[in-house]
PDB file of N, CA and C in Angstrom:
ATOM      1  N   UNK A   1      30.221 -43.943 154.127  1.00  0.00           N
ATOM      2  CA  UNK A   1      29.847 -45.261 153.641  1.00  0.00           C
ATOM      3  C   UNK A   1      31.007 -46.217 153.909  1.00  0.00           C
ATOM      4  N   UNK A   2      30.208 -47.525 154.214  1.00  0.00           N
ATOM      5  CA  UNK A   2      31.770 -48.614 154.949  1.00  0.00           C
ATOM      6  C   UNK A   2      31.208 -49.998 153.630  1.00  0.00           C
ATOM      7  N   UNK A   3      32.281 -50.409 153.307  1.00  0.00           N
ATOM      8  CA  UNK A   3      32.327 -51.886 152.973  1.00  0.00           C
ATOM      9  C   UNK A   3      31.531 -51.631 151.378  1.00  0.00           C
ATOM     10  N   UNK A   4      31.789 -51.076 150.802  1.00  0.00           N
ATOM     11  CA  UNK A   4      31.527 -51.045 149.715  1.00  0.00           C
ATOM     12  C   UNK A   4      31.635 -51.899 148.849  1.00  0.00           C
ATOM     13  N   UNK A   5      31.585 -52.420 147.648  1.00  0.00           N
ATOM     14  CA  UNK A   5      31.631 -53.391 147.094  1.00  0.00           C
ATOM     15  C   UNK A   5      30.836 -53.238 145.539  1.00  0.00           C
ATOM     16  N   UNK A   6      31.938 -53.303 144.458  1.00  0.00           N
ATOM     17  CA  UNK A   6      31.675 -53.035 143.062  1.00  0.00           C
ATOM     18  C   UNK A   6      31.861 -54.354 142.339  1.00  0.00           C
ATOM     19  N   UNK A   7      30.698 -54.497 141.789  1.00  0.00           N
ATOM     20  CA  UNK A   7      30.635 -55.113 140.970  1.00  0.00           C
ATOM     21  C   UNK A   7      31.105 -55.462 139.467  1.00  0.00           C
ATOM     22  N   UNK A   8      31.323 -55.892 139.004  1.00  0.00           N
ATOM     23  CA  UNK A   8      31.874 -55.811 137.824  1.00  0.00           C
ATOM     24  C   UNK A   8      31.748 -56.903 136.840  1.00  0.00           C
ATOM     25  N   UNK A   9      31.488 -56.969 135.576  1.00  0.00           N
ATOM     26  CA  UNK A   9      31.189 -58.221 134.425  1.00  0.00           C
ATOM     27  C   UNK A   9      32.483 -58.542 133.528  1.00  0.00           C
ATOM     28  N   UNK A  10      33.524 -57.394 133.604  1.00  0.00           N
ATOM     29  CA  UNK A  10      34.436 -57.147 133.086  1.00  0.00           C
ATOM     30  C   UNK A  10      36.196 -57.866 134.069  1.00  0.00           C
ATOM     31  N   UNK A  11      36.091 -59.179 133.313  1.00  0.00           N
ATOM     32  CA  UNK A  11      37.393 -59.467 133.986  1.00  0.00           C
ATOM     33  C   UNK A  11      38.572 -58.597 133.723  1.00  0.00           C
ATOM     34  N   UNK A  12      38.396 -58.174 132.365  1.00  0.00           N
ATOM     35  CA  UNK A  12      39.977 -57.205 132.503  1.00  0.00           C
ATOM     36  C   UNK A  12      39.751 -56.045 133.658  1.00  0.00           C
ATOM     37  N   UNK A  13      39.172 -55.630 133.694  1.00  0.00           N
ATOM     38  CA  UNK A  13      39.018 -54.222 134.560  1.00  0.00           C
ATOM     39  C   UNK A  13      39.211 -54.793 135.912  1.00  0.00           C
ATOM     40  N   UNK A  14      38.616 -56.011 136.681  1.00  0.00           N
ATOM     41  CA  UNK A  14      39.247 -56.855 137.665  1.00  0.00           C
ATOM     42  C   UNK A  14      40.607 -56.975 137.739  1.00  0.00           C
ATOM     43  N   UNK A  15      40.917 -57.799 136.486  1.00  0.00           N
ATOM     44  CA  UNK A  15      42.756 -57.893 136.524  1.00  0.00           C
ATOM     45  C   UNK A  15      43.424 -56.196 136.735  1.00  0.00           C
ATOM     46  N   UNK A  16      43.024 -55.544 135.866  1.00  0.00           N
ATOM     47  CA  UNK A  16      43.434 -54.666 136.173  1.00  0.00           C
ATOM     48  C   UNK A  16      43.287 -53.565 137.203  1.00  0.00           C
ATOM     49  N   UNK A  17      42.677 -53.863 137.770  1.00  0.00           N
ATOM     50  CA  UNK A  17      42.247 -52.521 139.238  1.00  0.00           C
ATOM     51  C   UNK A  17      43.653 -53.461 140.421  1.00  0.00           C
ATOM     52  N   UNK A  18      43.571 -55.202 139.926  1.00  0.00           N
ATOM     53  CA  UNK A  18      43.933 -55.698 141.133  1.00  0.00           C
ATOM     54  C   UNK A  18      45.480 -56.287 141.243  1.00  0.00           C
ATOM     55  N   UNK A  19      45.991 -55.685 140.205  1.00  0.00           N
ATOM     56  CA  UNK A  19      47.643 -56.231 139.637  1.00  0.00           C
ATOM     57  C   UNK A  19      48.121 -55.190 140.338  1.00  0.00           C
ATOM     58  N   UNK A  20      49.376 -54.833 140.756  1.00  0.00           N
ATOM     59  CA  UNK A  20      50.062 -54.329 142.014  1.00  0.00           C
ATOM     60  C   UNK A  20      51.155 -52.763 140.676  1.00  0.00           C
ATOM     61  N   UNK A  21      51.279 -53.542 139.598  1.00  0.00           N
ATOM     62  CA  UNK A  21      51.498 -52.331 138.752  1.00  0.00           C
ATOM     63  C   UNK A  21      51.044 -52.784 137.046  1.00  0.00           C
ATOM     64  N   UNK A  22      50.845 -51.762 136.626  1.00  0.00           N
ATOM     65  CA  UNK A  22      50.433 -51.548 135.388  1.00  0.00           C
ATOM     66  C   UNK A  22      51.253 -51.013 134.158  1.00  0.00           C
ATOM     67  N   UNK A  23      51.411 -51.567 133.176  1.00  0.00           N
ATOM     68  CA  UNK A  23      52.279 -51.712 132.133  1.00  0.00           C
ATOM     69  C   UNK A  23      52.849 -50.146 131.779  1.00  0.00           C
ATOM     70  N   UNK A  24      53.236 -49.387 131.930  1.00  0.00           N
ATOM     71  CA  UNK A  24      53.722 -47.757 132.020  1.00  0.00           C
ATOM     72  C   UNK A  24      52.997 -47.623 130.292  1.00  0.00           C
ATOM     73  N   UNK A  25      53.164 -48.444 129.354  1.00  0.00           N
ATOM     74  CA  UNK A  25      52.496 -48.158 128.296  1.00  0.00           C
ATOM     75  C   UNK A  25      51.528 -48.506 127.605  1.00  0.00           C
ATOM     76  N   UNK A  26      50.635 -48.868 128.642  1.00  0.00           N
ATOM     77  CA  UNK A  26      48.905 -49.078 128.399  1.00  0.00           C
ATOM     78  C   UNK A  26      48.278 -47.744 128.446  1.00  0.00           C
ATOM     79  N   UNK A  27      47.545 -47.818 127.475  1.00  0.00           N
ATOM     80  CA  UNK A  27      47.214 -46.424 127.311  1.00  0.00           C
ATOM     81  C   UNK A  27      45.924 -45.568 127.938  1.00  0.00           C
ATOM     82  N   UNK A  28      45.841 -46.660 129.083  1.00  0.00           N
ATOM     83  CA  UNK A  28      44.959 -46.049 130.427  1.00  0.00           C
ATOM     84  C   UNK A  28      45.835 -46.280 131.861  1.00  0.00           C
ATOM     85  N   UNK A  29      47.182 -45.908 131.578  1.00  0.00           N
ATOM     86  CA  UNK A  29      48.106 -46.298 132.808  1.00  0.00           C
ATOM     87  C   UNK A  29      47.609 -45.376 133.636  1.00  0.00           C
ATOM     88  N   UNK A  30      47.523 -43.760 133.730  1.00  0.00           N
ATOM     89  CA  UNK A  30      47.465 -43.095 133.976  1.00  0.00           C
ATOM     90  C   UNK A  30      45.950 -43.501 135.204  1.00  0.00           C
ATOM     91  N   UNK A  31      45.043 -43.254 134.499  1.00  0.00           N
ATOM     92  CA  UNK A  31      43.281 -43.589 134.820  1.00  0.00           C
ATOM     93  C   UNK A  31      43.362 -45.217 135.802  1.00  0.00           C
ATOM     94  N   UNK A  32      44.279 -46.156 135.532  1.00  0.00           N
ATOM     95  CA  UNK A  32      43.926 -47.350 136.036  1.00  0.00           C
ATOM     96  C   UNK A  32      44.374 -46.937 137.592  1.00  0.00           C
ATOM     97  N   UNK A  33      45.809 -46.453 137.365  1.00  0.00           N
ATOM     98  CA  UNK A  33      46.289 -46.202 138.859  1.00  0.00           C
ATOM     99  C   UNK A  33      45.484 -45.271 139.613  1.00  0.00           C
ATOM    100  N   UNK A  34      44.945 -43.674 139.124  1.00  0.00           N
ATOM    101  CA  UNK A  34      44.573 -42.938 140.103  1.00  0.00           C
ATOM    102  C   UNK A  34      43.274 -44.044 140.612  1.00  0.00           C
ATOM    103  N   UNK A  35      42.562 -45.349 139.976  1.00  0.00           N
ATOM    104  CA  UNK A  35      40.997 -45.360 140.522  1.00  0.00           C
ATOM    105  C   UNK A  35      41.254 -46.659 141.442  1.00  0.00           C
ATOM    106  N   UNK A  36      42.638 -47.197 141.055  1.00  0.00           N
ATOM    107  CA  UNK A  36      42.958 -48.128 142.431  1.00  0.00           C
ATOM    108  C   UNK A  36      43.578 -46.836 143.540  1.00  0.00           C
ATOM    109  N   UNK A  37      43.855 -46.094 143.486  1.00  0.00           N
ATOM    110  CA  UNK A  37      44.383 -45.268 144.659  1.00  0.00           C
ATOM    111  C   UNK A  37      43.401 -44.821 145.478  1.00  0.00           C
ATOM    112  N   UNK A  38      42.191 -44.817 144.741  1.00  0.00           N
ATOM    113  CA  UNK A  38      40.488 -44.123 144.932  1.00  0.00           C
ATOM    114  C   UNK A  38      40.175 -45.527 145.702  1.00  0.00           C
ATOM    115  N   UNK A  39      40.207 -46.566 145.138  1.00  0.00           N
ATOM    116  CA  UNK A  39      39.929 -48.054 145.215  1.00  0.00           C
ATOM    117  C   UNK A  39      40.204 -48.255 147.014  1.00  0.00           C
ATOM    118  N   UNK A  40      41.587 -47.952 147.437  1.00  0.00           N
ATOM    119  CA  UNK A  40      42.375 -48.412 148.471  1.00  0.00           C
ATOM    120  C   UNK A  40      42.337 -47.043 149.331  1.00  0.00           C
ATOM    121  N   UNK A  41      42.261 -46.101 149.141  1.00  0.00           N
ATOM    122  CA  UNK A  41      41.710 -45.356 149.835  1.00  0.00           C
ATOM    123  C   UNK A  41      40.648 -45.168 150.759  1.00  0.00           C
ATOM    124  N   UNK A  42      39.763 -45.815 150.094  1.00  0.00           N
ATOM    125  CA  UNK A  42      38.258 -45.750 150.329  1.00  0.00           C
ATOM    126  C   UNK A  42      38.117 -47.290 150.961  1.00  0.00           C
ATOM    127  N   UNK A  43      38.963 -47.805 150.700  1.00  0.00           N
ATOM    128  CA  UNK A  43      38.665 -49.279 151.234  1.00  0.00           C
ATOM    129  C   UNK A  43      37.372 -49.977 150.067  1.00  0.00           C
ATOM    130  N   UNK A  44      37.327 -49.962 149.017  1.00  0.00           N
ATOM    131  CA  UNK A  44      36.106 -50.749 147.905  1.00  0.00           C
ATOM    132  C   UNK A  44      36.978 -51.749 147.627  1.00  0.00           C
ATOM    133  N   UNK A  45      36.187 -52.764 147.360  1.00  0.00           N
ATOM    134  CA  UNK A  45      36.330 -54.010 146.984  1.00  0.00           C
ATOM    135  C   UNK A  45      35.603 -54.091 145.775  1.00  0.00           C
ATOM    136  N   UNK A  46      36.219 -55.209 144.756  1.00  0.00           N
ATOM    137  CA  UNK A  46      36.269 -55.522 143.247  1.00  0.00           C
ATOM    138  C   UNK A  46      35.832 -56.933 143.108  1.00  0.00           C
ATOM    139  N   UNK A  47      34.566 -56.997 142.607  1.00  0.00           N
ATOM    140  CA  UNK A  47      34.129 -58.811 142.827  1.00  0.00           C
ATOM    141  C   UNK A  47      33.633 -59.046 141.467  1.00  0.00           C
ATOM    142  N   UNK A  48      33.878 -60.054 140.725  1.00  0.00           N
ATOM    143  CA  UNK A  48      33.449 -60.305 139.113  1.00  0.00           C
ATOM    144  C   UNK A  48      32.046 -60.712 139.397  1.00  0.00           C
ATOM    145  N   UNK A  49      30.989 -60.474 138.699  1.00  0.00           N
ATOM    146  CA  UNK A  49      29.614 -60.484 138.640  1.00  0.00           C
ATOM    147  C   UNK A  49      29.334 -60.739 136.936  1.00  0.00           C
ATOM    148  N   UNK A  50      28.257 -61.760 136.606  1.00  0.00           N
ATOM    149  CA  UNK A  50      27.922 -62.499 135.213  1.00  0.00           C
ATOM    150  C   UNK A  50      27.244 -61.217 134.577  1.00  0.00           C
ATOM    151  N   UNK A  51      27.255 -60.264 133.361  1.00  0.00           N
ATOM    152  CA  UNK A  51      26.731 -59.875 132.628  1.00  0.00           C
ATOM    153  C   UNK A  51      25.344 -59.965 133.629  1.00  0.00           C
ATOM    154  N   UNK A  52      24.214 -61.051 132.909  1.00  0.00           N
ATOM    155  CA  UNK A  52      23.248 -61.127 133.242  1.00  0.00           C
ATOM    156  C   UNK A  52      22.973 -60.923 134.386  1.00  0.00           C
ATOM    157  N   UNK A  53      23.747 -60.595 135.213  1.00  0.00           N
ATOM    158  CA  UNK A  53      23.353 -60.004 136.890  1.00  0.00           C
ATOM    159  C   UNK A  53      23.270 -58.611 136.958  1.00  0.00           C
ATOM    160  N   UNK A  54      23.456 -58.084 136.076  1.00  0.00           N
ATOM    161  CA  UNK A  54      23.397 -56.474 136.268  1.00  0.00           C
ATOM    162  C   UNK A  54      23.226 -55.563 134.803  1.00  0.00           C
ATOM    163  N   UNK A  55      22.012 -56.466 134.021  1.00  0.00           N
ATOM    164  CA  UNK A  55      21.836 -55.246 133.078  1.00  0.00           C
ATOM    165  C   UNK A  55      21.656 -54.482 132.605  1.00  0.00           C
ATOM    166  N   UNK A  56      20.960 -53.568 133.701  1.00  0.00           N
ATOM    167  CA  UNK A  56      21.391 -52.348 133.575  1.00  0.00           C
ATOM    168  C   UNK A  56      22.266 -51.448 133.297  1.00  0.00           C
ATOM    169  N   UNK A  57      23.531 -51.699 134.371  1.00  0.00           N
ATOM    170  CA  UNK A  57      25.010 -51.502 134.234  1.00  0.00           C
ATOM    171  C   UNK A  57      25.374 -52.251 132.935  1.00  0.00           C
ATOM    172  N   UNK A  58      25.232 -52.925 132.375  1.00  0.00           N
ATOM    173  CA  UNK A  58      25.703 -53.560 131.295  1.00  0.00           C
ATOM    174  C   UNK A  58      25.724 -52.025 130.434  1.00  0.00           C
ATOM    175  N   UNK A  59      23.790 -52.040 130.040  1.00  0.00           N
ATOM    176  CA  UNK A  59      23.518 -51.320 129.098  1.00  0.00           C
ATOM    177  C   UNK A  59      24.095 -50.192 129.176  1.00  0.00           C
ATOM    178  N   UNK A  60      24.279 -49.314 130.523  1.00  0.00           N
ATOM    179  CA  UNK A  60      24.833 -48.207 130.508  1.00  0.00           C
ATOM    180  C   UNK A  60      26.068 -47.963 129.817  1.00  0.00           C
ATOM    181  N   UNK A  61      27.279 -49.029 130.246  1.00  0.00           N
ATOM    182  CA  UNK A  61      28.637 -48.777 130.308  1.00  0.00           C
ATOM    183  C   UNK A  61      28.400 -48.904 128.946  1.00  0.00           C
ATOM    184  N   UNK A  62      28.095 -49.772 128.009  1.00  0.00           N
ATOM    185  CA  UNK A  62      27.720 -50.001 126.298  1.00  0.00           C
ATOM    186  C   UNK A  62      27.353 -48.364 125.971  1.00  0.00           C
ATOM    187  N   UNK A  63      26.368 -47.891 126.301  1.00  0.00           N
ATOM    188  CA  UNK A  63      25.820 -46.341 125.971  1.00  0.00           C
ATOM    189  C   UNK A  63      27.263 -45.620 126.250  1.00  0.00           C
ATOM    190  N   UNK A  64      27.731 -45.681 127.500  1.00  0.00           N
ATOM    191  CA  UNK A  64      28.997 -44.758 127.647  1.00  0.00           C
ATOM    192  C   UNK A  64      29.992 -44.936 126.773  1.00  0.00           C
ATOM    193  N   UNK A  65      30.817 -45.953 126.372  1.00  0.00           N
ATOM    194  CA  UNK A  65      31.347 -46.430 125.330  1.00  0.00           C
ATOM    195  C   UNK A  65      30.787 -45.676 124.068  1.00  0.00           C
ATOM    196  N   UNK A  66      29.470 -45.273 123.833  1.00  0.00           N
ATOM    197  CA  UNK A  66      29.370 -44.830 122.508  1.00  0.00           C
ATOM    198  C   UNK A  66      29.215 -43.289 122.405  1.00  0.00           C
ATOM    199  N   UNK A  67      29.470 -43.060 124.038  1.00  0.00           N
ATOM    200  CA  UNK A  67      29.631 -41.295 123.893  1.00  0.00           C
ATOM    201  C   UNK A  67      31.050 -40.898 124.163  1.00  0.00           C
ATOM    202  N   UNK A  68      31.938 -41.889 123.446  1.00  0.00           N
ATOM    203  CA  UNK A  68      33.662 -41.229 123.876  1.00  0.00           C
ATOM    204  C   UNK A  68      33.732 -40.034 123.244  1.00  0.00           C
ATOM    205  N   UNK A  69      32.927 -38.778 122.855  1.00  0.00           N
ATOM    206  CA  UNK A  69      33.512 -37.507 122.787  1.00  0.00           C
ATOM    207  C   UNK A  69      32.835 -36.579 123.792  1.00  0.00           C
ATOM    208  N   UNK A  70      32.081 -37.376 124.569  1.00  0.00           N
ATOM    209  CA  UNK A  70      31.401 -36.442 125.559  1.00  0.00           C
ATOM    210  C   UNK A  70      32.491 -36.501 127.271  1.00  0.00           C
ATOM    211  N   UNK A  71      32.788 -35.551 127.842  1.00  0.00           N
ATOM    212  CA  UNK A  71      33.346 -35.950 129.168  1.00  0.00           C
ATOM    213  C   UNK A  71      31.987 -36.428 130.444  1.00  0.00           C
ATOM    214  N   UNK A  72      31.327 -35.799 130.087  1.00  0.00           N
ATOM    215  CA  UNK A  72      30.224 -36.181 130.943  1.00  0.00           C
ATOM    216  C   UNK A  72      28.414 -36.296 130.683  1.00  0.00           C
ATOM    217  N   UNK A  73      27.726 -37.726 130.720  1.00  0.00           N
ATOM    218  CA  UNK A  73      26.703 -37.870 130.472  1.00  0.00           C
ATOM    219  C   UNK A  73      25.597 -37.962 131.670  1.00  0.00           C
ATOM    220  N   UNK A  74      24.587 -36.551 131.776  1.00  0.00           N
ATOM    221  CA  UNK A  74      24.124 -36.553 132.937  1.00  0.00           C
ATOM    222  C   UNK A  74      22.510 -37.147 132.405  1.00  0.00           C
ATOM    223  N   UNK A  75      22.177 -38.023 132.583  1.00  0.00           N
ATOM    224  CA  UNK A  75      20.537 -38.736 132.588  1.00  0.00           C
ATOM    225  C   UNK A  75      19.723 -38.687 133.462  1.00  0.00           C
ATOM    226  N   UNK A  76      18.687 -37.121 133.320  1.00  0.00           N
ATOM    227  CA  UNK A  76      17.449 -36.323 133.759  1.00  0.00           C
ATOM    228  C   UNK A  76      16.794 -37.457 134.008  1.00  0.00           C
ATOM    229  N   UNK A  77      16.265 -38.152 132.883  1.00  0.00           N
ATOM    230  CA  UNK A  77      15.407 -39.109 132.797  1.00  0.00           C
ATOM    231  C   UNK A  77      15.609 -40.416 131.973  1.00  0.00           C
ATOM    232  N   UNK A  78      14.682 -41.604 132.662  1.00  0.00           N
ATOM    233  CA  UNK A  78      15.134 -42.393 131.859  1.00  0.00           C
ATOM    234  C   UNK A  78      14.322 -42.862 130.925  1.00  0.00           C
ATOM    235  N   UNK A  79      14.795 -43.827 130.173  1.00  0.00           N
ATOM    236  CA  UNK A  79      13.610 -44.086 129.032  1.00  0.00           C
ATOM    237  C   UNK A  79      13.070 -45.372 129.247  1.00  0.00           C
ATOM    238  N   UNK A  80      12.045 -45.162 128.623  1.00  0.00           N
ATOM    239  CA  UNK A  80      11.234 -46.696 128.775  1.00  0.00           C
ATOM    240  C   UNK A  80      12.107 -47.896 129.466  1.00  0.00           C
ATOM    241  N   UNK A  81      12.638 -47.536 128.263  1.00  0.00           N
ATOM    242  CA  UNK A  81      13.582 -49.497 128.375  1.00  0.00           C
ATOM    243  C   UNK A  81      14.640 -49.379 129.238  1.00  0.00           C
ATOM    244  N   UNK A  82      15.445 -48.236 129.758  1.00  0.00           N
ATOM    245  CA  UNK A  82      16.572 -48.159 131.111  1.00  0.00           C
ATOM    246  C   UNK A  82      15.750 -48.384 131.714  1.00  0.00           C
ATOM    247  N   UNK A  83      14.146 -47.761 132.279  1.00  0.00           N
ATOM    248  CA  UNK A  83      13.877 -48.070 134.023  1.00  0.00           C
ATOM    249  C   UNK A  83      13.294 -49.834 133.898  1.00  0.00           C
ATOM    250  N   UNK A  84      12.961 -50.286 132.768  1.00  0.00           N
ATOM    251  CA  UNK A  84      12.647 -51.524 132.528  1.00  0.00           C
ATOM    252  C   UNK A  84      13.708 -52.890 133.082  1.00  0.00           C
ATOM    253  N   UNK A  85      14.560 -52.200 132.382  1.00  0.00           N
ATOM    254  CA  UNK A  85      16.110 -52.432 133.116  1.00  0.00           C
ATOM    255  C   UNK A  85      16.460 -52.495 134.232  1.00  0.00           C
ATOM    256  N   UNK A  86      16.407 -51.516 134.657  1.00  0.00           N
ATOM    257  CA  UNK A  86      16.653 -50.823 136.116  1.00  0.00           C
ATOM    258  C   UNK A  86      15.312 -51.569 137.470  1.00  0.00           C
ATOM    259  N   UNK A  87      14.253 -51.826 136.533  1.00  0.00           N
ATOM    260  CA  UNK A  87      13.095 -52.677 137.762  1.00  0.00           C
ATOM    261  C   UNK A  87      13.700 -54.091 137.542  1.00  0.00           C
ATOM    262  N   UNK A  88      13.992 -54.765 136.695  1.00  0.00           N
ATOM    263  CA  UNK A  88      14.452 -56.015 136.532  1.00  0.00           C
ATOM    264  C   UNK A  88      15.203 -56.453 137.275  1.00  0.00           C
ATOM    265  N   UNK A  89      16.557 -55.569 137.084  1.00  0.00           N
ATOM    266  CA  UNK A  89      17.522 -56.009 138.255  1.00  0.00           C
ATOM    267  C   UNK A  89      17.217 -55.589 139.929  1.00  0.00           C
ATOM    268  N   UNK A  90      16.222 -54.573 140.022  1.00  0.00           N
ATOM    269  CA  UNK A  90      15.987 -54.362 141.308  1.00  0.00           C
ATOM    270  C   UNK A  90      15.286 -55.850 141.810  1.00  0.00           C
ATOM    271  N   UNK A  91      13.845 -56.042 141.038  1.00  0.00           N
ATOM    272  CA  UNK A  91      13.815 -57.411 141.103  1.00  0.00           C
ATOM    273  C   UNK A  91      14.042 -58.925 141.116  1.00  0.00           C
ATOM    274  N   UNK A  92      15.603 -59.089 140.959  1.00  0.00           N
ATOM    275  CA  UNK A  92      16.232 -59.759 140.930  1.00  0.00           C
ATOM    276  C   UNK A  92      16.145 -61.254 139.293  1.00  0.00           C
ATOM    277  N   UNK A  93      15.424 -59.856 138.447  1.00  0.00           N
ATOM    278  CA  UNK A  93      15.054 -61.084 137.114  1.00  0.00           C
ATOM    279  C   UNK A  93      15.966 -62.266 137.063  1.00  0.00           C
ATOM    280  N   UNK A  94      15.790 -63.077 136.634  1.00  0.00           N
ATOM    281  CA  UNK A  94      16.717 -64.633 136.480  1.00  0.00           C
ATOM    282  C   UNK A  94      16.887 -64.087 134.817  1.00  0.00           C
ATOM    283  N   UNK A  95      18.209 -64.071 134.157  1.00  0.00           N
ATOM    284  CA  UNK A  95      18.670 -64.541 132.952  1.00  0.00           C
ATOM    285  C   UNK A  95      18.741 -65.807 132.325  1.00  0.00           C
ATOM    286  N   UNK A  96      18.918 -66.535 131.694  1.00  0.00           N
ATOM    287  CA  UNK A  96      19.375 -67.430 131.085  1.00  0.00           C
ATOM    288  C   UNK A  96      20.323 -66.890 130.916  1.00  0.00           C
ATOM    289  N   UNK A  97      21.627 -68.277 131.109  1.00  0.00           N
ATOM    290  CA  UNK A  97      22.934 -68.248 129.896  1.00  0.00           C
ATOM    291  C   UNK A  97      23.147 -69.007 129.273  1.00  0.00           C
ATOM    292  N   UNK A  98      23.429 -68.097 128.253  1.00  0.00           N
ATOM    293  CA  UNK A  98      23.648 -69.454 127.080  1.00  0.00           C
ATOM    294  C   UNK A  98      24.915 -69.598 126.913  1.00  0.00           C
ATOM    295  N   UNK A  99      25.496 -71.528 126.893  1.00  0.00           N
ATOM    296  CA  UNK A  99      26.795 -71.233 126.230  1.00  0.00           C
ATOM    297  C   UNK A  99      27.037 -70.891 125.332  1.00  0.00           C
ATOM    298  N   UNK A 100      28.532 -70.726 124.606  1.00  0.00           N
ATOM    299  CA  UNK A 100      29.275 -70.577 123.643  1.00  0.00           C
ATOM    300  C   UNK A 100      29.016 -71.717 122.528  1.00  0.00           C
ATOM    301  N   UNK A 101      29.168 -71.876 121.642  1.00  0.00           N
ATOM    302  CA  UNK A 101      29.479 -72.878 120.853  1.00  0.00           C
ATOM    303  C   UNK A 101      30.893 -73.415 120.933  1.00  0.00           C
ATOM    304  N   UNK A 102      31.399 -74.694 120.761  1.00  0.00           N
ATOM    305  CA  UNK A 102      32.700 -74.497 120.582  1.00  0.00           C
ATOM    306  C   UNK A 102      33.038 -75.474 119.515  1.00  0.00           C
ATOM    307  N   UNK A 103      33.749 -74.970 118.516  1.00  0.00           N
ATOM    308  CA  UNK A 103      34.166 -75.791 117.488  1.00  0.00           C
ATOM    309  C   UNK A 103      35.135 -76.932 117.786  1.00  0.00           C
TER     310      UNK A 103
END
């Protein structure tokens, strides 16, 4: 596979895949460096993408987040509302965004 290209909703994980070194005592120093080494290896590219462009991936990484005692979550099947998900963004659904409020 050539020219890959990851998406991402998450500016820190941007800043961080794309800063040249990482704080020795962040407590994913370890994990940030081997997946830019994976990153530059492989030649992938890191592009910020809005939430609402990919919620699927949203929902997932949220689900993964709530299995931090599992090392690995393998999904046989999906449920209603993931492939609902999963046709949406294939289809290119339009989101709304809403702003923020700002005081």
């Amino acid at each position: 596979m050539k020219n890959i290209i990851i998406e991402t909703d998450s500016h820190e994980a941007l800043m961080l895949m794309s800063k040249r070194g990482v704080v020795d005592n962040h407590p994913d120093s370890d994990v940030i460096e081997e997946c830019r080494r994976i990153l530059f290896e492989l030649g992938i590219s890191m592009v910020h993408t809005l939430r609402e462009g990919n919620s699927c991936a949203d929902h997932l990484a949220k689900l993964g987040r709530m299995q931090l005692d599992e090392d690995l979550v393998i999904l046989y099947r999906l449920s209603h509302a993931k492939r609902q998900l999963l046709f949406a963004d294939m289809t290119h659904v339009a989101y709304p965004r809403y702003r923020k409020h700002v005081r």
